[in-house]
C-alpha atoms as a PDB file:
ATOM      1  CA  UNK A   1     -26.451  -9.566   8.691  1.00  0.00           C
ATOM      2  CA  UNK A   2     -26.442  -6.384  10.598  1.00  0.00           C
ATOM      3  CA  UNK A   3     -24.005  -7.050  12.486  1.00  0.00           C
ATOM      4  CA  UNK A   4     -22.078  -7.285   9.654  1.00  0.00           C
ATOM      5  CA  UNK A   5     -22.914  -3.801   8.167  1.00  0.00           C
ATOM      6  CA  UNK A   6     -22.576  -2.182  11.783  1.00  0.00           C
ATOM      7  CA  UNK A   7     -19.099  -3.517  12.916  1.00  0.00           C
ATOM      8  CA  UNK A   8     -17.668  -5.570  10.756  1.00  0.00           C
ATOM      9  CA  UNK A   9     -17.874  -3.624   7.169  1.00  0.00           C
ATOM     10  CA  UNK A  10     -16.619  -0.386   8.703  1.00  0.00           C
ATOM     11  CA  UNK A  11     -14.173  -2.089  10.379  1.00  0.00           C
ATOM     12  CA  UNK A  12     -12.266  -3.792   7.516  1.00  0.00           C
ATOM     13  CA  UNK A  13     -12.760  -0.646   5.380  1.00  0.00           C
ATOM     14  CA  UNK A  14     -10.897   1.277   8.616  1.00  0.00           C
ATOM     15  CA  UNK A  15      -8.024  -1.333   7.754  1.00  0.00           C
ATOM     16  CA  UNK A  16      -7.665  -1.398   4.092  1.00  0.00           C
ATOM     17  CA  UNK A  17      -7.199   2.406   4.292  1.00  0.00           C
ATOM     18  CA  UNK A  18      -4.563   2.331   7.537  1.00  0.00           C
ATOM     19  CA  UNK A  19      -2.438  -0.293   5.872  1.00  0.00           C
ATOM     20  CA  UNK A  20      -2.801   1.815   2.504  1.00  0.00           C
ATOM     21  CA  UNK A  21      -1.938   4.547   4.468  1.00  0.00           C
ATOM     22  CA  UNK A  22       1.037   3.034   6.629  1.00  0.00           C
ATOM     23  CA  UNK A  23       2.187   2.042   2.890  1.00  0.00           C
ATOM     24  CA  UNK A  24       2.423   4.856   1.024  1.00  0.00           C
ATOM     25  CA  UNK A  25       3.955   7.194   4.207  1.00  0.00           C
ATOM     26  CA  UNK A  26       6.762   4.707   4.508  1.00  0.00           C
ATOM     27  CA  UNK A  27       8.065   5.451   1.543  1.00  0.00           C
ATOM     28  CA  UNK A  28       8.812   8.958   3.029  1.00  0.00           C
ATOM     29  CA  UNK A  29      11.835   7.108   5.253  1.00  0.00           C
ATOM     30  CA  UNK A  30      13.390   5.416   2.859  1.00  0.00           C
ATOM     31  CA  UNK A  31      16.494   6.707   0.904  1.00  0.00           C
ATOM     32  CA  UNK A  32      15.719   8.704  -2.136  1.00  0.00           C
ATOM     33  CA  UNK A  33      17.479   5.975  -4.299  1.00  0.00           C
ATOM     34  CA  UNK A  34      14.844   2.916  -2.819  1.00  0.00           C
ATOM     35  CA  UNK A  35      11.430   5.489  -2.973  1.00  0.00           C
ATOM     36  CA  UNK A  36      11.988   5.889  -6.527  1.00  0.00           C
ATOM     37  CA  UNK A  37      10.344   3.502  -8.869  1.00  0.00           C
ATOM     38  CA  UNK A  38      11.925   0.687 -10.368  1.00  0.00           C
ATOM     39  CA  UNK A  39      14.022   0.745 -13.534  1.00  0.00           C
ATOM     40  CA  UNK A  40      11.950  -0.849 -16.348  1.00  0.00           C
ATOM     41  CA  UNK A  41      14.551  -1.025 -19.268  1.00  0.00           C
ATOM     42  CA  UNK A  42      16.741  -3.058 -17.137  1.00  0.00           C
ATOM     43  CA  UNK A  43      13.962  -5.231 -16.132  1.00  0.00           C
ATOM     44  CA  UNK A  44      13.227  -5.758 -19.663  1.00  0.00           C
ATOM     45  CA  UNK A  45      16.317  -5.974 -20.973  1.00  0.00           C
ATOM     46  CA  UNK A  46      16.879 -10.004 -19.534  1.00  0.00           C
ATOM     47  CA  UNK A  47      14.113 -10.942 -21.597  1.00  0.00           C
END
C-alpha cells in the first residue's frame, strides 16, 4: 500500500493536472470563432 501512496498517487495526480493543463492551453491556438463556447439557443431550439 505504500507503494501506492509513494509513486503511484502522485503520479496520476501529476497526470490529471498535465492533461487539464494541455486542455485548457489549447484552446489558446484555436480560432477565436472555435474557443468560444457553444451556442445554446440553437442547441435548444431542435428540441
Amino acid at each position: 500500500m505504500s507503494i501506492f501512496r509513494q509513486y503511484i498517487a502522485p503520479l496520476l495526480v501529476v497526470l490529471v493536472f498535465l492533461i487539464a493543463l494541455v486542455a485548457v492551453s489549447a484552446r489558446i491556438f484555436l480560432p477565436s470563432d472555435m474557443a468560444a463556447p457553444a451556442p445554446i439557443g440553437i442547441i435548444l431550439g431542435y428540441w
